[in-house]
Each structure stands twice: as structure tokens, then as C-alpha cells.
C-alpha atoms as a PDB file:
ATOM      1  CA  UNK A   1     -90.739 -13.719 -14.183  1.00  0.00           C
ATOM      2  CA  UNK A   2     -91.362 -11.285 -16.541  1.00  0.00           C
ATOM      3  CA  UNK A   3     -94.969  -9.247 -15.809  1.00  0.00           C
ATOM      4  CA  UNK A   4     -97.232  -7.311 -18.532  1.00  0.00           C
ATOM      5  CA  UNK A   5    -100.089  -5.583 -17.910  1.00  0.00           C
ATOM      6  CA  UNK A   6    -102.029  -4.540 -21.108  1.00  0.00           C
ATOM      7  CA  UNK A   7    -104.206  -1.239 -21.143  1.00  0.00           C
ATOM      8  CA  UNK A   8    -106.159   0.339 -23.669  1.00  0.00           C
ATOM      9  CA  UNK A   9    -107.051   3.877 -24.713  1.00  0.00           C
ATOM     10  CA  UNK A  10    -110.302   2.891 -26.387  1.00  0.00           C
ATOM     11  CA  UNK A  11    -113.614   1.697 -25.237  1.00  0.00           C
ATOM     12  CA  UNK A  12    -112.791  -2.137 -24.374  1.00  0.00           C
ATOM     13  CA  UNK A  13    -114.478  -5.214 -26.269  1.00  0.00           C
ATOM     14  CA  UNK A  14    -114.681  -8.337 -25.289  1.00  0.00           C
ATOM     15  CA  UNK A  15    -115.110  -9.712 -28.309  1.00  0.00           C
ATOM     16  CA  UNK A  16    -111.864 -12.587 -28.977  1.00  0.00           C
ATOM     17  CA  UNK A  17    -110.982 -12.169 -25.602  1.00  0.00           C
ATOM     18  CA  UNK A  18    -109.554 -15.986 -26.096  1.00  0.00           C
ATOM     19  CA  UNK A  19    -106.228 -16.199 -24.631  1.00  0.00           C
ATOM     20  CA  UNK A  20    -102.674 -15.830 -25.323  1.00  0.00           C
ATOM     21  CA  UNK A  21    -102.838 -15.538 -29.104  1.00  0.00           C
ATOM     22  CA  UNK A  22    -106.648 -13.983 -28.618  1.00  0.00           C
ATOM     23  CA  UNK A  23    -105.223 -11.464 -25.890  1.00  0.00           C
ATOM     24  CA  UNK A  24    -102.457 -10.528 -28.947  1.00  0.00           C
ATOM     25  CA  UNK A  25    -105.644 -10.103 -31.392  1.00  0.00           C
ATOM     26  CA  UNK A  26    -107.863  -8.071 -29.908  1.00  0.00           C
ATOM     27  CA  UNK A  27    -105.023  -6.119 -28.440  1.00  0.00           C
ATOM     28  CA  UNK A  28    -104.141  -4.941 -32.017  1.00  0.00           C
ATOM     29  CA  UNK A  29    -106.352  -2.424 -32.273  1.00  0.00           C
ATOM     30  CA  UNK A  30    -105.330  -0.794 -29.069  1.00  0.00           C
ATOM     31  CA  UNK A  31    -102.707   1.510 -27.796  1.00  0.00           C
ATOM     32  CA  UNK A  32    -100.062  -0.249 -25.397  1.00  0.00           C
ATOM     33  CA  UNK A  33     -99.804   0.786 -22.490  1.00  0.00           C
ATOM     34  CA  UNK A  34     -97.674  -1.161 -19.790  1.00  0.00           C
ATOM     35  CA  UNK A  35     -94.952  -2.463 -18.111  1.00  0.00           C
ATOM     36  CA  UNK A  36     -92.465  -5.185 -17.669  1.00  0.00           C
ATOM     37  CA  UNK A  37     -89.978  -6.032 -15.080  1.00  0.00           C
ATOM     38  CA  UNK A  38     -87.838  -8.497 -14.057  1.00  0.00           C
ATOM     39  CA  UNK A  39     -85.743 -11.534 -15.588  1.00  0.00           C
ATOM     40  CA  UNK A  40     -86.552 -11.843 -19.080  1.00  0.00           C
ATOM     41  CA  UNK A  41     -88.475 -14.827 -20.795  1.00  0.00           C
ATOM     42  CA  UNK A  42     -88.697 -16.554 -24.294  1.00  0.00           C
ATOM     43  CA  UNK A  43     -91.452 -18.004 -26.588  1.00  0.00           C
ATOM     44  CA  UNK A  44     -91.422 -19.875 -29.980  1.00  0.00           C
ATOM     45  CA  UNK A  45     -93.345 -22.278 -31.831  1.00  0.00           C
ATOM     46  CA  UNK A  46     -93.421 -23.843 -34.729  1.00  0.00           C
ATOM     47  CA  UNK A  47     -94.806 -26.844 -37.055  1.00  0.00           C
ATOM     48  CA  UNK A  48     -95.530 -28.464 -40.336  1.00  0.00           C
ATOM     49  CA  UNK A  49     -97.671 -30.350 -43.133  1.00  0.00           C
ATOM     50  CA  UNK A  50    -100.167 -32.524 -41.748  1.00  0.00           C
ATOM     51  CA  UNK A  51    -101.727 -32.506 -38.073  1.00  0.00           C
ATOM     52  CA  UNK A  52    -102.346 -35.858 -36.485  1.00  0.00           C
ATOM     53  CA  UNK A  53    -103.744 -36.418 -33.217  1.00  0.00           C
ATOM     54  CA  UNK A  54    -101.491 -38.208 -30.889  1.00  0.00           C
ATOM     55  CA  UNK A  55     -97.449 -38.936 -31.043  1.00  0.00           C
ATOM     56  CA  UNK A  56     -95.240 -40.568 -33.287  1.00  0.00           C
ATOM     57  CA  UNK A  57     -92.402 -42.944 -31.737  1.00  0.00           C
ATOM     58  CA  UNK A  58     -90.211 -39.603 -32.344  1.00  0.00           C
ATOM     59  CA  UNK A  59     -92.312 -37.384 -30.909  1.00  0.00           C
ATOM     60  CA  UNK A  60     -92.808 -39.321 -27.954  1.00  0.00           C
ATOM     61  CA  UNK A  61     -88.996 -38.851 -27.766  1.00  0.00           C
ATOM     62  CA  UNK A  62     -89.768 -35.124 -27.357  1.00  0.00           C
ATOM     63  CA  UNK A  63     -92.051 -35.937 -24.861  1.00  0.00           C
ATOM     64  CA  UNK A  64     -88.935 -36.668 -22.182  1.00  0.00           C
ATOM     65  CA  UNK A  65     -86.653 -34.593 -23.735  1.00  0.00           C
ATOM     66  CA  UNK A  66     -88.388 -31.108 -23.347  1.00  0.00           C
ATOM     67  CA  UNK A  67     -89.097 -32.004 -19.308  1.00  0.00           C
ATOM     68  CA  UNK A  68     -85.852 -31.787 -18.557  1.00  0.00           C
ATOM     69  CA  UNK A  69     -84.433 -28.546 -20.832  1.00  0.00           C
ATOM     70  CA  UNK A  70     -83.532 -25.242 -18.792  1.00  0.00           C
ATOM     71  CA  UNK A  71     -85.538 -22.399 -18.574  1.00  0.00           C
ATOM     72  CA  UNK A  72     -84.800 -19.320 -20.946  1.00  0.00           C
ATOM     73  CA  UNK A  73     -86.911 -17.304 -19.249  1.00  0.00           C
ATOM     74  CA  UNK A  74     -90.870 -16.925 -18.160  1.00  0.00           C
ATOM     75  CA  UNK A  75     -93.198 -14.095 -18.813  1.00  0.00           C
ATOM     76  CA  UNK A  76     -97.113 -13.058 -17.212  1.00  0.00           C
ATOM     77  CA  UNK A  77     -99.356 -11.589 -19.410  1.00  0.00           C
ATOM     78  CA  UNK A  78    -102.591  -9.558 -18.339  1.00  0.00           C
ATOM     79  CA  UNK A  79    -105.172  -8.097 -19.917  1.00  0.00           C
ATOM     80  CA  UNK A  80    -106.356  -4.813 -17.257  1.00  0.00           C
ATOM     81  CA  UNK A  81    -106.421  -6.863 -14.045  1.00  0.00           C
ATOM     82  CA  UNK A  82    -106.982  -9.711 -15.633  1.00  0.00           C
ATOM     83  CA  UNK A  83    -104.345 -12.570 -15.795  1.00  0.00           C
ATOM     84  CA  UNK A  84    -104.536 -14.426 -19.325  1.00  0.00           C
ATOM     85  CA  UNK A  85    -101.594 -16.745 -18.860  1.00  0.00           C
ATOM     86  CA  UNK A  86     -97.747 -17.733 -18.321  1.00  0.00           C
ATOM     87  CA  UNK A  87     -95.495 -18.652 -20.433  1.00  0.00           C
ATOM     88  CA  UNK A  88     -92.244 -20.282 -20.007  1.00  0.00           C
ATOM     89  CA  UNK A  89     -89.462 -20.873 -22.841  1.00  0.00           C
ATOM     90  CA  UNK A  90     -87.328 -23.766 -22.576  1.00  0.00           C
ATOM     91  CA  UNK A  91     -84.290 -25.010 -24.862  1.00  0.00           C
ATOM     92  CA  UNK A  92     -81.508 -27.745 -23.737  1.00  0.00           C
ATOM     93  CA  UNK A  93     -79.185 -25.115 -22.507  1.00  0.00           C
ATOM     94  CA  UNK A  94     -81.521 -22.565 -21.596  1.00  0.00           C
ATOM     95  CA  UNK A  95     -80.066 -19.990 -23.802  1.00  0.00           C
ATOM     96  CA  UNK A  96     -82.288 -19.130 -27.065  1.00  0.00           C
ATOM     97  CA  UNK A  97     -80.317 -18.029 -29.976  1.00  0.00           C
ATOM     98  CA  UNK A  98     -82.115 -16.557 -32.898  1.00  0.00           C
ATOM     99  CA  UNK A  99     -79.515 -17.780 -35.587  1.00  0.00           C
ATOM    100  CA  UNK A 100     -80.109 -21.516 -34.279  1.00  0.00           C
ATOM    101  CA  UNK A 101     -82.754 -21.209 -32.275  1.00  0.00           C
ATOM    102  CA  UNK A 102     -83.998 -25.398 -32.119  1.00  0.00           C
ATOM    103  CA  UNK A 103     -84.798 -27.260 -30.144  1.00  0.00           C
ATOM    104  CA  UNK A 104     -87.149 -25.362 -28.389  1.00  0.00           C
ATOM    105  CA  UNK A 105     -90.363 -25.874 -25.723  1.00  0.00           C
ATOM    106  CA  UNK A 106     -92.804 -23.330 -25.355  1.00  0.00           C
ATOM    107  CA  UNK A 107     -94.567 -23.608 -22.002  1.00  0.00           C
ATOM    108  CA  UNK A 108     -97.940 -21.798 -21.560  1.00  0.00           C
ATOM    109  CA  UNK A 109    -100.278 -22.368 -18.366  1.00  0.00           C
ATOM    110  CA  UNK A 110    -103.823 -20.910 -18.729  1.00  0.00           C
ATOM    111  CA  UNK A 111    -105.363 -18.348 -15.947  1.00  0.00           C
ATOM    112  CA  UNK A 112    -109.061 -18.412 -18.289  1.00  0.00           C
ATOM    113  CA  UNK A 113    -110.568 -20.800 -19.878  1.00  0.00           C
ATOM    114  CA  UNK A 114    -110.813 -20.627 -23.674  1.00  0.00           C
ATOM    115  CA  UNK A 115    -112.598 -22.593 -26.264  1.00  0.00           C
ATOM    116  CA  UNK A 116    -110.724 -23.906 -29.158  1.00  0.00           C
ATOM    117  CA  UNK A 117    -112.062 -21.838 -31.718  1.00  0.00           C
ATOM    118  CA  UNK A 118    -111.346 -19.115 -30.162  1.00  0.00           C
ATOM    119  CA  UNK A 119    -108.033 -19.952 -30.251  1.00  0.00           C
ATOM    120  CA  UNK A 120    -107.749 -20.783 -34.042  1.00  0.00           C
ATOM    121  CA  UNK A 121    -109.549 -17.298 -34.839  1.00  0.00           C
ATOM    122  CA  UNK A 122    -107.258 -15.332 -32.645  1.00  0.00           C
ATOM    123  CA  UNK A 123    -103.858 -17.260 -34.727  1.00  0.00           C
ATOM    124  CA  UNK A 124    -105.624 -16.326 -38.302  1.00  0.00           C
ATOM    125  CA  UNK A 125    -105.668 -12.840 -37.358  1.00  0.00           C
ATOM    126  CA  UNK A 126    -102.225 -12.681 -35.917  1.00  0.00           C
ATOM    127  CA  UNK A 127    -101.290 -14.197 -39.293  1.00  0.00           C
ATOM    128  CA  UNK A 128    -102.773 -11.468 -40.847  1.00  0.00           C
ATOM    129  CA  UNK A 129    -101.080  -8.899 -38.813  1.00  0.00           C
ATOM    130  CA  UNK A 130     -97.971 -10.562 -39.851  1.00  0.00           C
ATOM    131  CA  UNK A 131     -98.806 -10.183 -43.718  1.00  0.00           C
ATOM    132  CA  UNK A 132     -99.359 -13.634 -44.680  1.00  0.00           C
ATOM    133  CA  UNK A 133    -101.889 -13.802 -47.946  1.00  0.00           C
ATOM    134  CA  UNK A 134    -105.641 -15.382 -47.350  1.00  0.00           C
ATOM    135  CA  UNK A 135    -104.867 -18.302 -49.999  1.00  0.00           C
ATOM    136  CA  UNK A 136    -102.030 -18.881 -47.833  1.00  0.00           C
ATOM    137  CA  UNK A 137    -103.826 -18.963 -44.337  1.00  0.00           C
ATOM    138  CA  UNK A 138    -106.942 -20.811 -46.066  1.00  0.00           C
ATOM    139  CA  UNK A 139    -104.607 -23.406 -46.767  1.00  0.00           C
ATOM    140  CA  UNK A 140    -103.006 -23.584 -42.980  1.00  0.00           C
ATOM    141  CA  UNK A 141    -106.855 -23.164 -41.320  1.00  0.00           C
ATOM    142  CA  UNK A 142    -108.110 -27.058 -41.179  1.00  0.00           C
ATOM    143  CA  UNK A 143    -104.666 -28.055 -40.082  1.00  0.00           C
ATOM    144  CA  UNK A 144    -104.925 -26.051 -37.267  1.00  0.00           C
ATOM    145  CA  UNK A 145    -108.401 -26.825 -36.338  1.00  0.00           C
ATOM    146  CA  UNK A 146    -107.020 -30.128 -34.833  1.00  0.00           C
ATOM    147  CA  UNK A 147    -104.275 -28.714 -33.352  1.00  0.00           C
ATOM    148  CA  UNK A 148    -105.663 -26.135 -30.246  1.00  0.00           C
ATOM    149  CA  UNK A 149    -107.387 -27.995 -27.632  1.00  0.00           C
ATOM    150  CA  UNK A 150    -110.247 -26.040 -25.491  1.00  0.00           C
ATOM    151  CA  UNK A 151    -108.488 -25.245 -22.236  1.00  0.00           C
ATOM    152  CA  UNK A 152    -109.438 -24.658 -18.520  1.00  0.00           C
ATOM    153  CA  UNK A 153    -107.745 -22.217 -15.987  1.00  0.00           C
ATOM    154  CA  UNK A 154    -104.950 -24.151 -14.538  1.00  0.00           C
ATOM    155  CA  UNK A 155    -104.183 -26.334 -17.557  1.00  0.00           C
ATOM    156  CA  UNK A 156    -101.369 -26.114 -19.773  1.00  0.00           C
ATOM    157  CA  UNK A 157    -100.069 -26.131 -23.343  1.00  0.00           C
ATOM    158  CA  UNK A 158     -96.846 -27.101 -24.213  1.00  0.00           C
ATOM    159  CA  UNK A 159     -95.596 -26.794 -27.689  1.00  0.00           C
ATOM    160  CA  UNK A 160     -92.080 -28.471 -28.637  1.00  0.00           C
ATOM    161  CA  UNK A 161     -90.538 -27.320 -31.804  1.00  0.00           C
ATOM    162  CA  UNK A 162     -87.222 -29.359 -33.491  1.00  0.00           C
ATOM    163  CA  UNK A 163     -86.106 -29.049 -37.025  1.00  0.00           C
ATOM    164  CA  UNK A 164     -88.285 -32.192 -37.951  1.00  0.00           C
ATOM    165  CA  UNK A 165     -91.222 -30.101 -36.990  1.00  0.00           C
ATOM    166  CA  UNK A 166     -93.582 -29.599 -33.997  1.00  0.00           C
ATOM    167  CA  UNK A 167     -95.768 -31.320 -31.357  1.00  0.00           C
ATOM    168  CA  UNK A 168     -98.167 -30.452 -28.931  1.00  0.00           C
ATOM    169  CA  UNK A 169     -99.061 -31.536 -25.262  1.00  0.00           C
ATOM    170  CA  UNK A 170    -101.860 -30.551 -23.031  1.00  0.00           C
ATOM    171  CA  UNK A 171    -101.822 -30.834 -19.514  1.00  0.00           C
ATOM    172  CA  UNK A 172    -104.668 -30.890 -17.330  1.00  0.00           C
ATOM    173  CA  UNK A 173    -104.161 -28.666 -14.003  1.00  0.00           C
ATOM    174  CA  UNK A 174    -104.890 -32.247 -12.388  1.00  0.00           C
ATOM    175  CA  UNK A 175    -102.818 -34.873 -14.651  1.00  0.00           C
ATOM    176  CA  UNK A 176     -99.598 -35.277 -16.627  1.00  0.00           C
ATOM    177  CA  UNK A 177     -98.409 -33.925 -20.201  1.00  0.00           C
ATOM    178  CA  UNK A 178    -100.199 -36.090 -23.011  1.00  0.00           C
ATOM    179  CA  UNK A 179     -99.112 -35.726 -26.594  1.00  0.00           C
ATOM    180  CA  UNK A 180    -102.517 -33.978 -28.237  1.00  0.00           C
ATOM    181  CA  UNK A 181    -101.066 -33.257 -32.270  1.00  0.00           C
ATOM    182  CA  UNK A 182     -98.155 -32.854 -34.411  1.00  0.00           C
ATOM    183  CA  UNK A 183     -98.020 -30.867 -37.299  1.00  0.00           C
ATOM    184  CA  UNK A 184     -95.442 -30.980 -40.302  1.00  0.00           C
ATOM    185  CA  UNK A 185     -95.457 -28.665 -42.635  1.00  0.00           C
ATOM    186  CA  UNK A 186     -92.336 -26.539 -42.060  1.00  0.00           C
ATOM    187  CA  UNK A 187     -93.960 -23.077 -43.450  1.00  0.00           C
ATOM    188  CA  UNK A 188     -96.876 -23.422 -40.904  1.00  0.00           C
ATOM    189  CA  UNK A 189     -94.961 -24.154 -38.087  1.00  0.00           C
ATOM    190  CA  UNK A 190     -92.717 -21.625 -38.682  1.00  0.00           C
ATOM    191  CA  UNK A 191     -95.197 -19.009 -38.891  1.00  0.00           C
ATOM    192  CA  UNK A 192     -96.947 -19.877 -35.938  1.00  0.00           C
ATOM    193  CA  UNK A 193     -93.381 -19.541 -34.307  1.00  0.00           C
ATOM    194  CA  UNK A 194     -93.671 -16.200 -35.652  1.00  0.00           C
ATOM    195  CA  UNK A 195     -96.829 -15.211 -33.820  1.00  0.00           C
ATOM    196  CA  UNK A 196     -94.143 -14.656 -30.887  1.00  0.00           C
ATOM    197  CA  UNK A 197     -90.790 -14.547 -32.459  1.00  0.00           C
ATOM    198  CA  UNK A 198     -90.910 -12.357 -35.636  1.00  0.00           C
ATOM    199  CA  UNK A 199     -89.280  -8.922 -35.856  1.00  0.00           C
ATOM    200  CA  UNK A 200     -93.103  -7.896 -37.538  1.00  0.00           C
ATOM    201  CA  UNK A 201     -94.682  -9.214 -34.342  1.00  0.00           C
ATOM    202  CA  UNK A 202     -97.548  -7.113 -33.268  1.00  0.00           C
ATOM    203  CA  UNK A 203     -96.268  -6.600 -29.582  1.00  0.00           C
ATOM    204  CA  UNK A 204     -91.944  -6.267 -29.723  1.00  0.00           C
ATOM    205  CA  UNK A 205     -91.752  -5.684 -26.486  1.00  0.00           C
ATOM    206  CA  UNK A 206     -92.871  -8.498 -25.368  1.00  0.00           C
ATOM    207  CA  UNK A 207     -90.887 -10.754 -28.084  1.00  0.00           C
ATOM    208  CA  UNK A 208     -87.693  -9.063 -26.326  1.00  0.00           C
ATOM    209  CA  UNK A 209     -88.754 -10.639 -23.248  1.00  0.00           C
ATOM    210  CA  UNK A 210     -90.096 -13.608 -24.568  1.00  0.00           C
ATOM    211  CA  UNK A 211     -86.593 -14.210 -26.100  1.00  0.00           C
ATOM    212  CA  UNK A 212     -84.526 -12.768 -23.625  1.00  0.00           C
ATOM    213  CA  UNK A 213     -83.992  -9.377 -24.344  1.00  0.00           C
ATOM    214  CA  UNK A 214     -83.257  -7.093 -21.306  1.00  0.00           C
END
């Protein structure tokens, strides 16, 4: 597994300390400093149009599928000494391949527990890192707000990505995978791929682990 440790060479602020994508936000405005060994890991995520709660017949489909995909790789991220989450990357073969990169499971169990709309804030502002316009994350914002559950330490959030668009699952620490939302509009669920997987990302070296750089 692939270990990061985050620190910072300013004064440190709480503030959006929410989780993985929270961890990325308030990290922006930091200087990296850390570290990363081991066997590399992979992220991605994705979605689309509309968010329902609950699964469709087909994405009930993904439901077994993803269980039983290999690992790509898996990756720790901290914060200081504190542990925000892991992550783990899965695909049928268990190789991830940018120029075909579907289907895809993204694997994340919490170490903190983090509200929500904490974590809908934290993916705005990595979409503004990324470049996207405000009409165009205006327009993405109430889809999203049904699509990030609160979480506990211990639980976990798996998001499966094909090319007819995404669904999530949540995972109590104590209970099995239940669907929680799908989402199809392509654009969105791309770019919420792209809080991990873009070239623009605000943390690269961490992308080349997620994906299985060396």
C-alpha cells in the first residue's frame, strides 16, 4: 500500500478538514511536503445527468461485478499524523489504462468521520482548482448534494464508474455495500473522475500512485 503523509509550511487550519476530497482542498494552499513508498495504487471516478437515490436493475449489476475485480493498487493518505482514509482502485483485470480506462471501482474506507457537506464543498473547490467555470459547477452542485453520504470512521465509499455512467455504494464499518445514488450526466462524472485522475490535478504525485505510476 501506497503511504502519504501531508505537511504544511504554513500555520495549519482546520477549516474543510472533510476528508479525501476536503484533505485535497484545504491542502491547496499548502506546500507538499511528503513521502510515498511502496506498491503503487489507482483512483477514478466518474458520473452523469441526473442523481437518483438507490440502483437501477443495471446498476445493481455493478453491484456484483465490482466485488470481484482485481486490485490496481491501494494508497493511505494522512494529513500530519492524522490518517484521513484508504483508497483502493479496482478494474476487471487489475491493470488501469488511461486510453481505456472503464470499468473501474474506486474503493475509499474512512479513518474520520465527515459530514456530507463537507464533502460537496471540498469537490466544488477541487473543481475550481481544475478550471471548471462557476455556471458550470452551479449547474453540477444540486446533483451532487444527493450523491455524498455523511460518513463514520470505519465506513466506506465505493464509487463504480462504466461508460453508461456511475454509481455509488456506502458501506457501514458494520454491514454490507448498499447502492446509495447514481448519477448520469457524462461531463459530471467525468470531472469528478478528474478530481483524482487529471494531468491538472492539484496533487500529481499522488495521481501517479493512484494510477499506478512507480
Amino acid at each position: 500500500m501506497v503511504s502519504f503523509t501531508f505537511g504544511f509550511s504554513k500555520k495549519m487550519t482546520f477549516l474543510g478538514l472533510a476528508g479525501p476530497l476536503a484533505l485535497l482542498t484545504s491542502l491547496s494552499s499548502y506546500a507538499f511536503i511528503g513521502s510515498s513508498t511502496g506498491q503503487p495504487a489507482s483512483v477514478a471516478v466518474p458520473l452523469t445527468s441526473a442523481v437518483t437515490k438507490g440502483l437501477s436493475e443495471n446498476t445493481s449489476d455493478k453491484k456484483e461485478q465490482w466485488m470481484w475485480w482485481k486490485p490496481v493498487g491501494s494508497a493511505s493518505l494522512s494529513w500530519g499524523f492524522w490518517k484521513i482514509y484508504d483508497s483502493e482502485l479496482r478494474t476487471p483485470a487489475g491493470v488501469y489504462n488511461p486510453e481505456s480506462p472503464l470499468p473501474l471501482a474506486l474503493v475509499i474506507t474512512y479513518d474520520r468521520d465527515i459530514d456530507a457537506d463537507d464533502l460537496l464543498d471540498a469537490t466544488v473547490e477541487q473543481w475550481e482548482h481544475l478550471g471548471f467555470s462557476a455556471d458550470t459547477i452551479a449547474s453540477w452542485d444540486p446533483q451532487m448534494k444527493n450523491a455524498w453520504p455523511n460518513v463514520k470512521e470505519g465506513d466506506r465509499l465505493i464509487y463504480v464508474l462504466e461508460s453508461s455512467g456511475g454509481a455509488f455504494f456506502y458501506q457501514p464499518k458494520q454491514g454490507q455495500p448498499k447502492p446509495y445514488a447514481t448519477l448520469k450526466d457524462i461531463p459530471l462524472a467525468q470531472a469528478f473522475a478528474d478530481i483524482w485522475l487529471s494531468p491538472k490535478t492539484a496533487y500529481p504525485s499522488l495521481r501517479l500512485a493512484l494510477i499506478g505510476g512507480k
